[in-house]
C-alpha atoms as a PDB file:
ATOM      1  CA  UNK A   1     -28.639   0.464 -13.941  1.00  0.00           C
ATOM      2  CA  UNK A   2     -28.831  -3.158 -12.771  1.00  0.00           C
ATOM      3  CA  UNK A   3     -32.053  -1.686 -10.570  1.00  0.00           C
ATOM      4  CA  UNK A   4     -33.969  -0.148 -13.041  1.00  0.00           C
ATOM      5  CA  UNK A   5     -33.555  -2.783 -15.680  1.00  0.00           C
ATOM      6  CA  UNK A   6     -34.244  -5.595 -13.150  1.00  0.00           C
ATOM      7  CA  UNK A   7     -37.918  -7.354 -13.127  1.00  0.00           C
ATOM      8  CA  UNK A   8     -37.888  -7.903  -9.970  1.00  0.00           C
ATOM      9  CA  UNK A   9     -37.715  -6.378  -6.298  1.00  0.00           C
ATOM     10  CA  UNK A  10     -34.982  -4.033  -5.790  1.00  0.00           C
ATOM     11  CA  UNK A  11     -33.507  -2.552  -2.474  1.00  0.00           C
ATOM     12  CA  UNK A  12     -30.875   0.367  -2.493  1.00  0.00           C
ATOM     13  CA  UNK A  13     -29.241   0.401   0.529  1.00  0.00           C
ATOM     14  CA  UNK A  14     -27.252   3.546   1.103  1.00  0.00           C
ATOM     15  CA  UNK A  15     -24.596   4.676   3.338  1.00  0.00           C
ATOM     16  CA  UNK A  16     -23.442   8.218   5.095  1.00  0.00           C
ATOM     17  CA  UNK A  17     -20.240   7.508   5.895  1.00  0.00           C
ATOM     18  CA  UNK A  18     -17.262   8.423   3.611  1.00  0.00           C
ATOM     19  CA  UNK A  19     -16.109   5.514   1.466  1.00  0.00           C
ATOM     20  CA  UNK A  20     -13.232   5.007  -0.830  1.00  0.00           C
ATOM     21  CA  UNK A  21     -12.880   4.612  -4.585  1.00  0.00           C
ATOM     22  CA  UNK A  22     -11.429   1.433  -4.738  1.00  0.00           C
ATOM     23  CA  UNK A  23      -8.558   0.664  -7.361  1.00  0.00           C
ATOM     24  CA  UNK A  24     -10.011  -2.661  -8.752  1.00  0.00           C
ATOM     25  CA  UNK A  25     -13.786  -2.280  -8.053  1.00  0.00           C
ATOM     26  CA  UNK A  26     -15.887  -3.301 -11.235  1.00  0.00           C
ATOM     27  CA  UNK A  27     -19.074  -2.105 -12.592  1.00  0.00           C
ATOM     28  CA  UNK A  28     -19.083  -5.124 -14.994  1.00  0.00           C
ATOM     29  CA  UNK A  29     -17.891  -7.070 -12.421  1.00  0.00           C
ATOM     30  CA  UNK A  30     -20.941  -5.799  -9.773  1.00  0.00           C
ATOM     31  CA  UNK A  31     -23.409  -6.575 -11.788  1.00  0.00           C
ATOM     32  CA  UNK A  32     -22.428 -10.892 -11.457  1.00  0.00           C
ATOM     33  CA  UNK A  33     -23.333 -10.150  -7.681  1.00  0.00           C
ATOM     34  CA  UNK A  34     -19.559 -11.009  -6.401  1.00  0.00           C
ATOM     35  CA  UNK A  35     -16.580 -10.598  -7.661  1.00  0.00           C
ATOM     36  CA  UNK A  36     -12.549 -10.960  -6.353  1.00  0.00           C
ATOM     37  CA  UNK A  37     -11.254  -6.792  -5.518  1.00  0.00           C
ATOM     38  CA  UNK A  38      -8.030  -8.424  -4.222  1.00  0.00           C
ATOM     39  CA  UNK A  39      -5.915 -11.538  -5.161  1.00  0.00           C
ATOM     40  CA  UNK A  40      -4.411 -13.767  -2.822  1.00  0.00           C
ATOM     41  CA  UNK A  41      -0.511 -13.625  -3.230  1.00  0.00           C
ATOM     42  CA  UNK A  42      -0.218 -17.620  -4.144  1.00  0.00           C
ATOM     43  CA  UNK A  43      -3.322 -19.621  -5.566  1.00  0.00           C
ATOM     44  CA  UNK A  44      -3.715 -21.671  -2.310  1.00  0.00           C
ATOM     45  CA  UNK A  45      -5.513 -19.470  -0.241  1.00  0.00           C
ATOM     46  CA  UNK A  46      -5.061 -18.890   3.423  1.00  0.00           C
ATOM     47  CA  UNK A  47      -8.116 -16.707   4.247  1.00  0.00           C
ATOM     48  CA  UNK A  48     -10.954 -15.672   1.501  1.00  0.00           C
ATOM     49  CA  UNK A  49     -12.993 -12.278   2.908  1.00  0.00           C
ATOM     50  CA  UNK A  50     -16.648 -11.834   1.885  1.00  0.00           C
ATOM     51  CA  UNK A  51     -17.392  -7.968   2.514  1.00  0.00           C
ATOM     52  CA  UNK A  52     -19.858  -5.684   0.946  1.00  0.00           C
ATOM     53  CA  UNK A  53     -20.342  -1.739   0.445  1.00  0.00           C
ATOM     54  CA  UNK A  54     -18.377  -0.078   2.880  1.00  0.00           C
ATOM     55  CA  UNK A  55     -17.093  -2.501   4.645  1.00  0.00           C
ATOM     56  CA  UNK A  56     -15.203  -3.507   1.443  1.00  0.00           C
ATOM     57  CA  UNK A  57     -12.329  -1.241   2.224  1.00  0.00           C
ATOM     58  CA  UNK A  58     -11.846  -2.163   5.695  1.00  0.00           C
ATOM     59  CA  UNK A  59     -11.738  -5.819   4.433  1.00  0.00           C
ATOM     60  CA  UNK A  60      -8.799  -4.949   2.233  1.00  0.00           C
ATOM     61  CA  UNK A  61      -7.068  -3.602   4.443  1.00  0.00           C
ATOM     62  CA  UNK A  62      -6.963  -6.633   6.482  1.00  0.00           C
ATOM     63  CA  UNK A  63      -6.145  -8.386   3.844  1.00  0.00           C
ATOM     64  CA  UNK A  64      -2.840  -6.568   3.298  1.00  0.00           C
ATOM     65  CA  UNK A  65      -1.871  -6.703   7.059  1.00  0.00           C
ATOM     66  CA  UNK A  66      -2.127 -10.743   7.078  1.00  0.00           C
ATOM     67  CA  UNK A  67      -0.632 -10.939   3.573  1.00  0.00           C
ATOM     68  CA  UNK A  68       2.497  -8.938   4.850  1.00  0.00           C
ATOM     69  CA  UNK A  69       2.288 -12.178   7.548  1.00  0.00           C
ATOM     70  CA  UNK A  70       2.544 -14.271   4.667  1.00  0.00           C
ATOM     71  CA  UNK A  71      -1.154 -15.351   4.672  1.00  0.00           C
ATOM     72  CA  UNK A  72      -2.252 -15.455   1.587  1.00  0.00           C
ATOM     73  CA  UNK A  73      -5.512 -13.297   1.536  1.00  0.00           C
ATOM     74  CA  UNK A  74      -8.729 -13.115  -1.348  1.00  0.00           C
ATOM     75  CA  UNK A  75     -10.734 -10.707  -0.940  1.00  0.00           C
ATOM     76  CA  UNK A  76     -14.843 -10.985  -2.823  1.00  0.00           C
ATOM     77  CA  UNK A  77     -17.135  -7.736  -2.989  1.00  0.00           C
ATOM     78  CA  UNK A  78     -20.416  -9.096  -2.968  1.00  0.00           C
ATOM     79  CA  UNK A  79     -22.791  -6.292  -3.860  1.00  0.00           C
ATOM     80  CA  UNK A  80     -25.774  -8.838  -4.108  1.00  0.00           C
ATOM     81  CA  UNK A  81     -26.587 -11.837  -3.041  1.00  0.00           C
ATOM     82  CA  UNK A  82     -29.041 -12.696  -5.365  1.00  0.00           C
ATOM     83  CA  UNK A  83     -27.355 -12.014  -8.517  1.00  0.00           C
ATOM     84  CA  UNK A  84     -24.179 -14.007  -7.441  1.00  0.00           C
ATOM     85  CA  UNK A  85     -26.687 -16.953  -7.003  1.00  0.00           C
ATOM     86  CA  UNK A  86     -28.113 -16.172  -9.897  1.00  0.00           C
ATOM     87  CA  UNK A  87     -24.379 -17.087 -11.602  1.00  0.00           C
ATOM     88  CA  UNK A  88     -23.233 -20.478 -13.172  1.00  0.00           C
ATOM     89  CA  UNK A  89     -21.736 -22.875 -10.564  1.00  0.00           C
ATOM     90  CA  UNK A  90     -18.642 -22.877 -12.224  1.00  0.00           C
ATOM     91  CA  UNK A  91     -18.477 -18.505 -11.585  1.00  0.00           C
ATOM     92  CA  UNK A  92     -19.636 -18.860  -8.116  1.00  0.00           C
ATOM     93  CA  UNK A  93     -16.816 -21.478  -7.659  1.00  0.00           C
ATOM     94  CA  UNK A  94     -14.267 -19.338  -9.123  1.00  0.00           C
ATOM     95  CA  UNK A  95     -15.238 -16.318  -7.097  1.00  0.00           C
ATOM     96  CA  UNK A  96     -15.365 -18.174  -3.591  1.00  0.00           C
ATOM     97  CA  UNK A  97     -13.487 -21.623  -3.606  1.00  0.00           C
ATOM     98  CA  UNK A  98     -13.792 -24.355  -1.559  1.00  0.00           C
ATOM     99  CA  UNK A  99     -10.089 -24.544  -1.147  1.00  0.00           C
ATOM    100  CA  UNK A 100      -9.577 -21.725   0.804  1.00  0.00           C
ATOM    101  CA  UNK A 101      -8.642 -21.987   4.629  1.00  0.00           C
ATOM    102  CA  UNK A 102     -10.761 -20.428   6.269  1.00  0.00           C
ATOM    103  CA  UNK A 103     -13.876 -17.987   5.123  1.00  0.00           C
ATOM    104  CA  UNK A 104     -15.270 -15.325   6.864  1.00  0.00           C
ATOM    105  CA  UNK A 105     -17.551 -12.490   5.674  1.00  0.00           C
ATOM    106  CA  UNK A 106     -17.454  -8.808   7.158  1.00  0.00           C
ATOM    107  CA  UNK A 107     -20.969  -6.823   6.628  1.00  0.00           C
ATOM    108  CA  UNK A 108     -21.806  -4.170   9.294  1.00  0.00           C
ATOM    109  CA  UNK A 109     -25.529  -5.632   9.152  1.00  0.00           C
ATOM    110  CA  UNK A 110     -27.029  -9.222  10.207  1.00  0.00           C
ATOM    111  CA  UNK A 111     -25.259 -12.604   9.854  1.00  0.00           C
ATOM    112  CA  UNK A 112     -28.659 -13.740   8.117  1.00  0.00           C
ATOM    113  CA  UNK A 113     -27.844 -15.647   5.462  1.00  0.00           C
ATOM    114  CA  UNK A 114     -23.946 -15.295   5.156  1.00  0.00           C
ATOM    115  CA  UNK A 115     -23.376 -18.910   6.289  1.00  0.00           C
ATOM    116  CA  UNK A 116     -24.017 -20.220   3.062  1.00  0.00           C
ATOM    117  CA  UNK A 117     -20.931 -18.591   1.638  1.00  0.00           C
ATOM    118  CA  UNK A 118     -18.503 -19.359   4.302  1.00  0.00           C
ATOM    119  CA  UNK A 119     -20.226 -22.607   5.785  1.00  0.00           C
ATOM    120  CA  UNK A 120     -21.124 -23.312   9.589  1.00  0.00           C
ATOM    121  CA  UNK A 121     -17.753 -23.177  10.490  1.00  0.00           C
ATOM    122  CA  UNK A 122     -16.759 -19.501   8.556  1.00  0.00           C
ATOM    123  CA  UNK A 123     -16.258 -16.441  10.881  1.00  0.00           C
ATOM    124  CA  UNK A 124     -19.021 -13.431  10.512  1.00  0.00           C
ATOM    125  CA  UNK A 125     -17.712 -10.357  11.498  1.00  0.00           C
ATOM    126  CA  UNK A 126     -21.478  -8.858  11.625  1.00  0.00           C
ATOM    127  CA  UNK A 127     -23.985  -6.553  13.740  1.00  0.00           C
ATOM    128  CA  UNK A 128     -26.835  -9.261  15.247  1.00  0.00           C
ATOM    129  CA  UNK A 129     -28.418  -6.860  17.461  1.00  0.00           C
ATOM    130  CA  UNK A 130     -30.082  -3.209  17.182  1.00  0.00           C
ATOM    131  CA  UNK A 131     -30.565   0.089  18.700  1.00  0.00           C
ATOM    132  CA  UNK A 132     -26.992   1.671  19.207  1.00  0.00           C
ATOM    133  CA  UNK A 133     -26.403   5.043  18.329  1.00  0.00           C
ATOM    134  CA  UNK A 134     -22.964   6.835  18.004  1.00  0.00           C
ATOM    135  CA  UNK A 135     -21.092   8.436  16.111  1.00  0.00           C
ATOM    136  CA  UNK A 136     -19.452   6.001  13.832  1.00  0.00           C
ATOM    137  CA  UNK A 137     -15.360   5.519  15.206  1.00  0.00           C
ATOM    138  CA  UNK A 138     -17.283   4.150  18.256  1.00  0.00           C
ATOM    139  CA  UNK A 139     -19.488   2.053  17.062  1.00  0.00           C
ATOM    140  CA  UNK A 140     -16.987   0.324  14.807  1.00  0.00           C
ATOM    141  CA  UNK A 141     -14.258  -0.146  17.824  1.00  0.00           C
ATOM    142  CA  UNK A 142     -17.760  -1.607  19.955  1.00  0.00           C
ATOM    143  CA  UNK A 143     -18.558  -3.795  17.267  1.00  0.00           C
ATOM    144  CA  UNK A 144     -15.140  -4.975  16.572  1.00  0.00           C
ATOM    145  CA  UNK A 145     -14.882  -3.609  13.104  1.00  0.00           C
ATOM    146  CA  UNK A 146     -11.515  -2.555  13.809  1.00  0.00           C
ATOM    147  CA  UNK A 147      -8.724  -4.018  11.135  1.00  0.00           C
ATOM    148  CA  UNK A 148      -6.825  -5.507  14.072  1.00  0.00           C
ATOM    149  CA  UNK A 149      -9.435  -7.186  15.813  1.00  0.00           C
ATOM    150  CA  UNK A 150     -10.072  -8.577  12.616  1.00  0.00           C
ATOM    151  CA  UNK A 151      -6.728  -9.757  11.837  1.00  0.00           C
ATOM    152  CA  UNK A 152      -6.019 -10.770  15.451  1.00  0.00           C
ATOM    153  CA  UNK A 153      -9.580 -13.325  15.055  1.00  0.00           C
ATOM    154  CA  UNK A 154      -8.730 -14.481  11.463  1.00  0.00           C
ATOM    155  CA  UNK A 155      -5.416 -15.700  12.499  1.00  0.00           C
ATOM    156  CA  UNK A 156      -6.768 -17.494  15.874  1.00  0.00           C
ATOM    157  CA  UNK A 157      -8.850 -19.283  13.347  1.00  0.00           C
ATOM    158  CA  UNK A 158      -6.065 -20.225  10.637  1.00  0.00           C
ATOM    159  CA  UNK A 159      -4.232 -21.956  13.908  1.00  0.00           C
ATOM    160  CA  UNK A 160      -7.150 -24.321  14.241  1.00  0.00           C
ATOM    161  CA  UNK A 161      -7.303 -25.701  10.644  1.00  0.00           C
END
């Protein structure tokens, strides 16, 4: 909907790999570009988790394996860029604040551009290079999109604050 309506450019970028209905995912929500999928247990905020598409799910689950170590743990689906920075300040605030611990963002694609959500010093879990092919278990465990690599880095980094 949001592409056909929209007056400008419009990419639809598609996956093949099996992906999860998620519980709280929000069409209303998806079309403000970003919006929270999963709550932090306590309003200060250990760790807040940018992911987008399928790599939503695997940030969730990350989320509830440092939660059950008492980190408290947002997690944002950003479906677009564009139209998050098309929201208010006060939204984009809301959505990803400044109080949080540490920020990282998890996208199976380029860390191009993520740094302005979770600043110079926020952790990209990203793919900066090209040309692999396998099947996809392999790729994820060479990449380190594996939930406890994840976790493992993201509490490294909560040491250091």
């Amino acid at each position: 909907k949001i592409a056909l309506l929209s007056q400008t450019p419009v990419a639809l970028i598609l996956t093949r790999q099996g992906v999860p209905a998620l519980d709280n995912s929000s069409f209303e929500n998806a079309q403000k570009g970003a919006y929270i999928i999963k709550e932090a247990s306590s309003p200060s905020i250990d760790h807040c988790i940018i992911a987008t598409g399928s790599e939503v799910a695997l940030a969730l689950t990350v989320a509830d394996t440092l939660e059950s170590q008492g980190q408290r743990t947002r997690v944002v689906s950003m479906p677009s860029m564009e139209l998050f920075d098309a929201q208010s300040k006060e939204y984009r605030a809301s959505i990803i604040p400044d109080t949080a611990k540490t920020f990282s963002v998890i996208e199976a694609q380029s860390s191009f551009g993520w740094h302005k959500y979770v600043g110079k010093d926020g952790l990209t879990f990203t793919v900066d290079s090209f040309g692999l092919s396998a099947p996809e278990a392999d790729l994820r465990k060479h990449f380190g999109f594996m939930p406890e690599s994840i976790v493992k880095t993201l509490q490294e980094s909560l040491l250091c604050v």
